[in-house]
PDB file of N, CA and C in Angstrom:
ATOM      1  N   UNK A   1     244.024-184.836 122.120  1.00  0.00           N
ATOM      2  CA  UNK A   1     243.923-183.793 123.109  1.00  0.00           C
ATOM      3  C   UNK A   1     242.693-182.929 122.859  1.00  0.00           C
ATOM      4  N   UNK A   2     242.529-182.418 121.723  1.00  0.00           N
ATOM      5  CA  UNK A   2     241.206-181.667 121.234  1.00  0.00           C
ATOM      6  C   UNK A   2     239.953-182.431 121.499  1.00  0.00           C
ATOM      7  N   UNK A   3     240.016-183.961 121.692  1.00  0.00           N
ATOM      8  CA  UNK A   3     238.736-184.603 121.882  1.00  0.00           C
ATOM      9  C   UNK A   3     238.063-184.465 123.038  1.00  0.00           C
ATOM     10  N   UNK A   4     239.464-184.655 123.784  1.00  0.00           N
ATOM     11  CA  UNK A   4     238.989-184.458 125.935  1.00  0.00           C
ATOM     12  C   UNK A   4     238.417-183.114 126.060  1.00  0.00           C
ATOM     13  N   UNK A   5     238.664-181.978 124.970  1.00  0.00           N
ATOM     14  CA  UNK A   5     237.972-180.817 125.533  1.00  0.00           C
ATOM     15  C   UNK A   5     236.902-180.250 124.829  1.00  0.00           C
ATOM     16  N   UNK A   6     236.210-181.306 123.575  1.00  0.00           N
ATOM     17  CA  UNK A   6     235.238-180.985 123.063  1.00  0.00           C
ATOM     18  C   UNK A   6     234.445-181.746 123.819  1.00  0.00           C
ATOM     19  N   UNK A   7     234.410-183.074 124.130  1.00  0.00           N
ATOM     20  CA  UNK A   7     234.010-183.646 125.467  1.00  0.00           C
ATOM     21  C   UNK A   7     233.209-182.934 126.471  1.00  0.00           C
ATOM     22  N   UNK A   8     234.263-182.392 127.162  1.00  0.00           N
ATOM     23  CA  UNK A   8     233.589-181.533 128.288  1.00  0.00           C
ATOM     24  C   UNK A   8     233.495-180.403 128.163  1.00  0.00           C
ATOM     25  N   UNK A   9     233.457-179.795 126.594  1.00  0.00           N
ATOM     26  CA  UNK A   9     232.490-178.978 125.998  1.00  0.00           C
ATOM     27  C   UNK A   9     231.598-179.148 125.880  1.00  0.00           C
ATOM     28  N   UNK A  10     231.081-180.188 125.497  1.00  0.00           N
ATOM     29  CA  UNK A  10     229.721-180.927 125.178  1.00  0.00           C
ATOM     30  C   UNK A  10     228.979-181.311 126.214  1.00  0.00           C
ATOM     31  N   UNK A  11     229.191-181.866 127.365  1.00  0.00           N
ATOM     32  CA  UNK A  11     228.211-182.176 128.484  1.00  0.00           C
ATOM     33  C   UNK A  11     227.829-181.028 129.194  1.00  0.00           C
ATOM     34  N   UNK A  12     228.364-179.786 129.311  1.00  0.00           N
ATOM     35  CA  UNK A  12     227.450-178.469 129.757  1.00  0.00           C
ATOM     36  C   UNK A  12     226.157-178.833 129.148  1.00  0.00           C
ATOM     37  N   UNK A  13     226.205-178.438 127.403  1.00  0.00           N
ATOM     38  CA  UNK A  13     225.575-178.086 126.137  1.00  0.00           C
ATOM     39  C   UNK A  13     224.439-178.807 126.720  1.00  0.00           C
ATOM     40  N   UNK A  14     224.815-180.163 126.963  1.00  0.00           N
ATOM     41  CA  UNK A  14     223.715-181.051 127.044  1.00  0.00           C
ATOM     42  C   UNK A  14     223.273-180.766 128.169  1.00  0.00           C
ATOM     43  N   UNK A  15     223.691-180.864 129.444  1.00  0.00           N
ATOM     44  CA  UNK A  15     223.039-180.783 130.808  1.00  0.00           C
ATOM     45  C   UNK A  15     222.125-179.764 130.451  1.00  0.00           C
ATOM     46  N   UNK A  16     222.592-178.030 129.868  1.00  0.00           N
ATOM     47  CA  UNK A  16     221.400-177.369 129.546  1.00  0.00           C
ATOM     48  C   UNK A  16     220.441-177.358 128.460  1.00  0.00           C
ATOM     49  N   UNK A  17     220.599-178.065 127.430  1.00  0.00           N
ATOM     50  CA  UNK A  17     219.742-178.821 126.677  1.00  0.00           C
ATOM     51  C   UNK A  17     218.565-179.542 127.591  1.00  0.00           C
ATOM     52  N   UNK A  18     218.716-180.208 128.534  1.00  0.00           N
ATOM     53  CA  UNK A  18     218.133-181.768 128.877  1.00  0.00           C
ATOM     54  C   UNK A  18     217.089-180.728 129.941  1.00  0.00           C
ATOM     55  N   UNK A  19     218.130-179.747 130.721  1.00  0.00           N
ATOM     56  CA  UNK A  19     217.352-179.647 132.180  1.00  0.00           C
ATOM     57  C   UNK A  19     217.189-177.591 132.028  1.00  0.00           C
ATOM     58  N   UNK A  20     217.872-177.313 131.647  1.00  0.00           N
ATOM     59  CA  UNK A  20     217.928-175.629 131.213  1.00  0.00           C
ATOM     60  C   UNK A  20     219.072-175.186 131.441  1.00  0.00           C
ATOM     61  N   UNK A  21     218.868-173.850 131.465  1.00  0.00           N
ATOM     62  CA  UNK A  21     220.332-173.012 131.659  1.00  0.00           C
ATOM     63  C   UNK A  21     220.004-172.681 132.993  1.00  0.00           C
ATOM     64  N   UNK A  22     220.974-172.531 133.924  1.00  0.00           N
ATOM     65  CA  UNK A  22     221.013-172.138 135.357  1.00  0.00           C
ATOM     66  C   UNK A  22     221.586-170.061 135.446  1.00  0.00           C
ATOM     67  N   UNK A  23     220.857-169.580 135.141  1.00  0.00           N
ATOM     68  CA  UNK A  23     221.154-168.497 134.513  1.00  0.00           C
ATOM     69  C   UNK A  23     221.279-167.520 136.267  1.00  0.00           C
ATOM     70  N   UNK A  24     222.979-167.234 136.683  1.00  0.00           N
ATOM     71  CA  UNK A  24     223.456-166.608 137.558  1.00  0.00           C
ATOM     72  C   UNK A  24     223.822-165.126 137.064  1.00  0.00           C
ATOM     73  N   UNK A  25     223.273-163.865 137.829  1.00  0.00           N
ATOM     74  CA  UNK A  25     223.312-162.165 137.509  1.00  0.00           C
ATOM     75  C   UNK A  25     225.247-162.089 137.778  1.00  0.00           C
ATOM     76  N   UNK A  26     225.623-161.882 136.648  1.00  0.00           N
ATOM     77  CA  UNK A  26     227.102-161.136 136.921  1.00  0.00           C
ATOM     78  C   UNK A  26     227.984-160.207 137.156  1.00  0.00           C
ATOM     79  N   UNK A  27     226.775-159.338 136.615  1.00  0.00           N
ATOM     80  CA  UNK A  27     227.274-157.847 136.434  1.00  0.00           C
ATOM     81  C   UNK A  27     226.268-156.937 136.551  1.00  0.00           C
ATOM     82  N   UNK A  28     226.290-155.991 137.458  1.00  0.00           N
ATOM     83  CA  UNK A  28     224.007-155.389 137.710  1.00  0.00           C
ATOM     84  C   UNK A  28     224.869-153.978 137.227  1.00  0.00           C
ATOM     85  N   UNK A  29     224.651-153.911 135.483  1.00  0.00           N
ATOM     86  CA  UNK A  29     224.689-152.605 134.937  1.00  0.00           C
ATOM     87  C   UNK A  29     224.169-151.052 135.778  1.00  0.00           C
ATOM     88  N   UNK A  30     222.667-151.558 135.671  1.00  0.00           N
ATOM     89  CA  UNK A  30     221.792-150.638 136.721  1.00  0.00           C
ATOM     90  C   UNK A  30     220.961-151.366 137.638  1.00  0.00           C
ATOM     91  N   UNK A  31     220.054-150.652 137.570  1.00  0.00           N
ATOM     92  CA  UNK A  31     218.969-151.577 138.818  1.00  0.00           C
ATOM     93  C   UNK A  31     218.229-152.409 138.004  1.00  0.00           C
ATOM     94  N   UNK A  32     217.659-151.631 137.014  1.00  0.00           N
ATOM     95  CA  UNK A  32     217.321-153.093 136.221  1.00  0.00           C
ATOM     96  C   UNK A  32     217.701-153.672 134.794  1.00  0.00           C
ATOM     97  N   UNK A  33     218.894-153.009 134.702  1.00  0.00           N
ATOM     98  CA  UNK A  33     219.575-153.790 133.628  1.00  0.00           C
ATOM     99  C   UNK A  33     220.912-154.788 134.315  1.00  0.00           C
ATOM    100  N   UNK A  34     221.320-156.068 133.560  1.00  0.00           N
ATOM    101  CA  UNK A  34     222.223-156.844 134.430  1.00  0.00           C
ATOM    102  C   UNK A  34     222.705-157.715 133.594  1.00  0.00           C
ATOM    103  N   UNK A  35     223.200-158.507 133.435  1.00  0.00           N
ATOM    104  CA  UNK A  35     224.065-159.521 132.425  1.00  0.00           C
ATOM    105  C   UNK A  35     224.005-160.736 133.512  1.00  0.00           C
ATOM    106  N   UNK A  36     224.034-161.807 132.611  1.00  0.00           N
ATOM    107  CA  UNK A  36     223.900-163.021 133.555  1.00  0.00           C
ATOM    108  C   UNK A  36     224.436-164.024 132.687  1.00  0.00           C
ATOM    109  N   UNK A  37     225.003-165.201 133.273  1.00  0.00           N
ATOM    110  CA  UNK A  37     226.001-166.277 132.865  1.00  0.00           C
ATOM    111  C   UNK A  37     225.547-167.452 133.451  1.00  0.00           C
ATOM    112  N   UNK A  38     225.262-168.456 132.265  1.00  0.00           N
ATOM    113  CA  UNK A  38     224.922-169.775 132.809  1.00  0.00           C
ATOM    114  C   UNK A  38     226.146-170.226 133.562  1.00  0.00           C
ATOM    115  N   UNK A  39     225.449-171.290 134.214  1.00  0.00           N
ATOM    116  CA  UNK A  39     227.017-171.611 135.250  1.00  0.00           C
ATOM    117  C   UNK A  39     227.268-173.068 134.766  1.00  0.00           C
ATOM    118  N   UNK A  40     226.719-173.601 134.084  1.00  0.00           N
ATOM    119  CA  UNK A  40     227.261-174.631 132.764  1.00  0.00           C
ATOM    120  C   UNK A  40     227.725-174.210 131.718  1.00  0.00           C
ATOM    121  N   UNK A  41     227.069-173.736 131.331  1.00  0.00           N
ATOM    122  CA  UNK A  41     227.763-173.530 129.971  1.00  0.00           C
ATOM    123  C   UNK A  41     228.219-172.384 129.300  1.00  0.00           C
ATOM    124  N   UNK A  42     228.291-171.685 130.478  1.00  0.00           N
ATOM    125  CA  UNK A  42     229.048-170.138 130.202  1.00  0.00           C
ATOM    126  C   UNK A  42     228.338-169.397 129.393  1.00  0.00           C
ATOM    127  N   UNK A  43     226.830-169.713 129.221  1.00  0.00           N
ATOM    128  CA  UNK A  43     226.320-168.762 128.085  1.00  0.00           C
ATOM    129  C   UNK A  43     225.966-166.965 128.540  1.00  0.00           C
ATOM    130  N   UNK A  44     226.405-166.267 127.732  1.00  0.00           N
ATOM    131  CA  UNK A  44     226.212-164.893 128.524  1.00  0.00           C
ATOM    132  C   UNK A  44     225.238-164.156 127.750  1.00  0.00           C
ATOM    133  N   UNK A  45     223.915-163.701 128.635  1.00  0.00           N
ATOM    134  CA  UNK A  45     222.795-162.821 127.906  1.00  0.00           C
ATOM    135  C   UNK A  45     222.719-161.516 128.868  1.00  0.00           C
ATOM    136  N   UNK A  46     222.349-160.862 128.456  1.00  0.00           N
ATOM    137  CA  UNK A  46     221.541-159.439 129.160  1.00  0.00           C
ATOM    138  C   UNK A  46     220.329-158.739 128.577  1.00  0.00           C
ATOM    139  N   UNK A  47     219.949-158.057 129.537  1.00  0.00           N
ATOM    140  CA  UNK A  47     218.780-157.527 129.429  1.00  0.00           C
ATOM    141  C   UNK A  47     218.404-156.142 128.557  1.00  0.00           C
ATOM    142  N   UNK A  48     217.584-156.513 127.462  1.00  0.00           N
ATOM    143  CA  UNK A  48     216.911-155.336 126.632  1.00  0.00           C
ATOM    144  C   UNK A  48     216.670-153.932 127.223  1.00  0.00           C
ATOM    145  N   UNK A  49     215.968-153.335 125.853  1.00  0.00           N
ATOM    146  CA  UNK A  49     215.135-152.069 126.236  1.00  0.00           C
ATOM    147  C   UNK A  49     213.959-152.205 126.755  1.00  0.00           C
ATOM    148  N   UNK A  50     213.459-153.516 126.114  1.00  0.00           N
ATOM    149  CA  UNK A  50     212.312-154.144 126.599  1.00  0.00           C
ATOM    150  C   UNK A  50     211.918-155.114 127.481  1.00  0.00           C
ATOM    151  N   UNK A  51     213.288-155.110 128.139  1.00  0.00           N
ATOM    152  CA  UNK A  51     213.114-156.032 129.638  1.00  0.00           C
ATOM    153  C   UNK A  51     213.255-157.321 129.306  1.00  0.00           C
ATOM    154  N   UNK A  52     213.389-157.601 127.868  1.00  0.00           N
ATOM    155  CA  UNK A  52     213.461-159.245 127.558  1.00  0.00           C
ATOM    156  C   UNK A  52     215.371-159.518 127.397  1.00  0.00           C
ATOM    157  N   UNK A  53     215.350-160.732 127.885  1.00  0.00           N
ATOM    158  CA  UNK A  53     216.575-161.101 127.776  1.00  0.00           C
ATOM    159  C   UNK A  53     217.224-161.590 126.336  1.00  0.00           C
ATOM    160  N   UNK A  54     218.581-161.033 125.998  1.00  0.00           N
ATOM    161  CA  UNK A  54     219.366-161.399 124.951  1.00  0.00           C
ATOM    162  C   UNK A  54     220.168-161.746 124.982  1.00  0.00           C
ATOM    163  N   UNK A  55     220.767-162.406 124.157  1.00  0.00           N
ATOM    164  CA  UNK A  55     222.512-162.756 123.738  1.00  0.00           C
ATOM    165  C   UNK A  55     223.202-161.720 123.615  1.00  0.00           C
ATOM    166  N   UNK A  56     224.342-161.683 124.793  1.00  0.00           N
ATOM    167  CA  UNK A  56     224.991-160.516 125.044  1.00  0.00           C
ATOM    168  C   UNK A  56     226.198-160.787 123.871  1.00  0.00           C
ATOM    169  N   UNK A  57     226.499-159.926 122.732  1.00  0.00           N
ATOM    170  CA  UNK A  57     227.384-158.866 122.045  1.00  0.00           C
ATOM    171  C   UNK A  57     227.790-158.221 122.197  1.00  0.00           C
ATOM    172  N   UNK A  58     229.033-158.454 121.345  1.00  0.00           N
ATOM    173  CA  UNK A  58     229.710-156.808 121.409  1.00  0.00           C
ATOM    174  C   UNK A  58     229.356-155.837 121.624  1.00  0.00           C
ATOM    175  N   UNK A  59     228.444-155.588 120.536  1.00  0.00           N
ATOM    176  CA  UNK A  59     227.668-154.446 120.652  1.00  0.00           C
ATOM    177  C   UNK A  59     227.106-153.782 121.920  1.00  0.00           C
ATOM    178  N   UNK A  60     225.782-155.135 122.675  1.00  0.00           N
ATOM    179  CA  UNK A  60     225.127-155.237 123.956  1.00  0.00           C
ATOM    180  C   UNK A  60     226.463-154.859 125.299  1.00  0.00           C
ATOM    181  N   UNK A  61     227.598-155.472 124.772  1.00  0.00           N
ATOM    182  CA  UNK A  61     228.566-154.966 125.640  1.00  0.00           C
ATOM    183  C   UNK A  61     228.986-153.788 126.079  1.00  0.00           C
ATOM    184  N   UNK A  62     229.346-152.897 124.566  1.00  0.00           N
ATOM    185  CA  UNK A  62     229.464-151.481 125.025  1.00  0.00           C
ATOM    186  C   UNK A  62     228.292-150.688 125.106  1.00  0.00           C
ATOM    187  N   UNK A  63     227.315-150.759 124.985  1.00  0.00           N
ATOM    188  CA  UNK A  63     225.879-150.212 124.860  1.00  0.00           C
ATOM    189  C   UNK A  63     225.898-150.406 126.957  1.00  0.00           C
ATOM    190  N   UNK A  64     225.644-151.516 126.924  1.00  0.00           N
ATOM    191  CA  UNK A  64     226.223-151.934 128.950  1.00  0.00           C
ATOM    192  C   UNK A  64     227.258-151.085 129.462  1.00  0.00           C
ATOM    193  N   UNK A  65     228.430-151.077 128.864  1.00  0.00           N
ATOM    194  CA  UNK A  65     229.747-150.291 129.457  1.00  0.00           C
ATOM    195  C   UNK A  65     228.950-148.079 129.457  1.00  0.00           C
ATOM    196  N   UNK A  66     228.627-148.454 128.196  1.00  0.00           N
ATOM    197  CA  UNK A  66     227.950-146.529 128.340  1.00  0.00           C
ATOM    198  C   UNK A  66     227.121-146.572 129.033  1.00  0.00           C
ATOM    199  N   UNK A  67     225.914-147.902 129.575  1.00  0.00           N
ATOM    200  CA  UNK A  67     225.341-147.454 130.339  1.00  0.00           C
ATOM    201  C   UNK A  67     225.733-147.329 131.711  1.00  0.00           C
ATOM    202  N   UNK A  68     226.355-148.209 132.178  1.00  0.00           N
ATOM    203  CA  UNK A  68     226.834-148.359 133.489  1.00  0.00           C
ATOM    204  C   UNK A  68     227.414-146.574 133.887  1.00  0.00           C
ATOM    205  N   UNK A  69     228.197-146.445 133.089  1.00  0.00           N
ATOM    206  CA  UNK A  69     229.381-145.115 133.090  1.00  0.00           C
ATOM    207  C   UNK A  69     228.183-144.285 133.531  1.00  0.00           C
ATOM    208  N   UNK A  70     226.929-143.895 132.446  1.00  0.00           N
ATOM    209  CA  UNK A  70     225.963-143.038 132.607  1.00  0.00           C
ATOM    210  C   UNK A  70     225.419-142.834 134.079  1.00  0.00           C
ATOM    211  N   UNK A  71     224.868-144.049 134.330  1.00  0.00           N
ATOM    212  CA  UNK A  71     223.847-144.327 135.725  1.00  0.00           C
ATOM    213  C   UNK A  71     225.285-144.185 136.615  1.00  0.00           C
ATOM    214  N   UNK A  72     226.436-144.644 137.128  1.00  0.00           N
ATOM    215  CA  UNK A  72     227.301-144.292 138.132  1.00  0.00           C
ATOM    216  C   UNK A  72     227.162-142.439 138.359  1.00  0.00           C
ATOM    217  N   UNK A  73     227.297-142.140 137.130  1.00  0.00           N
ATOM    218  CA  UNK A  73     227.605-140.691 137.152  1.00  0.00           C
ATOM    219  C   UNK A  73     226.503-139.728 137.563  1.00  0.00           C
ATOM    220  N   UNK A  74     225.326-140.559 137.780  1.00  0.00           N
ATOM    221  CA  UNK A  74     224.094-140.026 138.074  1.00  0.00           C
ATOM    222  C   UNK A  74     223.880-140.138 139.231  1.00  0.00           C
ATOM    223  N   UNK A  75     224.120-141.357 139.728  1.00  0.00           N
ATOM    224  CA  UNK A  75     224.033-141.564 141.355  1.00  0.00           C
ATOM    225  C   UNK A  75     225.166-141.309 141.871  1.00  0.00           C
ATOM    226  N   UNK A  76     226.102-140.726 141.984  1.00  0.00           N
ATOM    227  CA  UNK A  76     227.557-140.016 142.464  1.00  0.00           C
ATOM    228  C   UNK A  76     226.253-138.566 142.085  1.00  0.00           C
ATOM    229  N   UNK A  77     226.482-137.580 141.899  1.00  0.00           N
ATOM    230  CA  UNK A  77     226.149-136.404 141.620  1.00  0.00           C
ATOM    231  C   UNK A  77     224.814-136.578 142.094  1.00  0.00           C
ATOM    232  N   UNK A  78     223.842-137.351 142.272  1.00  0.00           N
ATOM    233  CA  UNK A  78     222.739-137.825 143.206  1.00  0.00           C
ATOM    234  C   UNK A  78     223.286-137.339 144.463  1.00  0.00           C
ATOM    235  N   UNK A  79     224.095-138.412 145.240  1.00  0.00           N
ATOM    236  CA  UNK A  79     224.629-138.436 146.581  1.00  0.00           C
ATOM    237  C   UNK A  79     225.257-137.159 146.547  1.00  0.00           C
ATOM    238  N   UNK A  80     225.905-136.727 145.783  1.00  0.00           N
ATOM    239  CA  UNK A  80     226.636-134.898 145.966  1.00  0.00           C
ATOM    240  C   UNK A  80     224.985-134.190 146.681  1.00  0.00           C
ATOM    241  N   UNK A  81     224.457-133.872 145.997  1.00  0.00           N
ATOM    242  CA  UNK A  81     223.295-133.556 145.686  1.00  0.00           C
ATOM    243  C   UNK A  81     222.521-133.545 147.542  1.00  0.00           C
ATOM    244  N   UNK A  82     222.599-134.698 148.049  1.00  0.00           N
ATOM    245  CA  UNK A  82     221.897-135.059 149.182  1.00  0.00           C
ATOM    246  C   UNK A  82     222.895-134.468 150.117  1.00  0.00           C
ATOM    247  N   UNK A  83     223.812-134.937 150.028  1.00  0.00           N
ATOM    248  CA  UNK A  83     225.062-134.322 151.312  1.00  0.00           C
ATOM    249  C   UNK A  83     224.713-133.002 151.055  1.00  0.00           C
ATOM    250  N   UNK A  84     224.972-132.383 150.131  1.00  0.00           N
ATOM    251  CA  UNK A  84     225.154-130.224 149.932  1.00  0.00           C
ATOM    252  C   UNK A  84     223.551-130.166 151.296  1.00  0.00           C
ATOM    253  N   UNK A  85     222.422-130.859 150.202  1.00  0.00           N
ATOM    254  CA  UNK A  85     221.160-130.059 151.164  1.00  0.00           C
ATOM    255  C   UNK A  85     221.131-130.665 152.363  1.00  0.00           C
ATOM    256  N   UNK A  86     221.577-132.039 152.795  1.00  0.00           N
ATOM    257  CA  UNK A  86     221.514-131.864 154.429  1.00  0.00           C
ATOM    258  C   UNK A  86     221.892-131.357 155.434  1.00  0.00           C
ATOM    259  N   UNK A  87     223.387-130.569 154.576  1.00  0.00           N
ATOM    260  CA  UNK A  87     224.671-129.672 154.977  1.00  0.00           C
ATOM    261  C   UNK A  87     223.444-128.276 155.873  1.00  0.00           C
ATOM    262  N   UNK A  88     222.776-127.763 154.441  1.00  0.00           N
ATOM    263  CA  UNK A  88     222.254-126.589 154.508  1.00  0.00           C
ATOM    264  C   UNK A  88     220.738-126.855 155.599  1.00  0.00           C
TER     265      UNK A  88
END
């Protein structure tokens, strides 16, 4: 039973070995931070301080989760912000 699913564990690996990773955006932290997931082989990276892409971690995970929280809370209180002065 463990063989059939190292199996078709293994032919992702390879398809992106042979031809690349097909690297699909999953999650758009901010505007330009985002996490992305091969769609073979489930590999999950996101984007640096420096705009270069990494192997998303734990770490990279909640570092993503505080940022997201941050930037929502900025653009909510943004849009407050626009409604009050068009009010006035």
């Amino acid at each position: 039973m463990k063989k059939s699913t190292t199996k078709t564990a293994l032919i992702p690996k390879m398809y992106c070995n042979f031809f690349g990773h097909d690297y699909q955006v999953t999650k758009k932290v901010t505007y330009h931070v985002k996490e992305y997931t091969c769609s073979h082989c489930k590999k999950q990276l996101t984007t640096n301080s420096n705009g270069n892409l990494i192997e998303l971690t734990p770490k990279f995970e909640e570092i993503n989760a505080i940022l997201e929280r941050i930037y929502n809370t900025r653009m909510e209180r943004s849009r407050e912000k626009r409604l009050v002065s068009s009010i006035y």
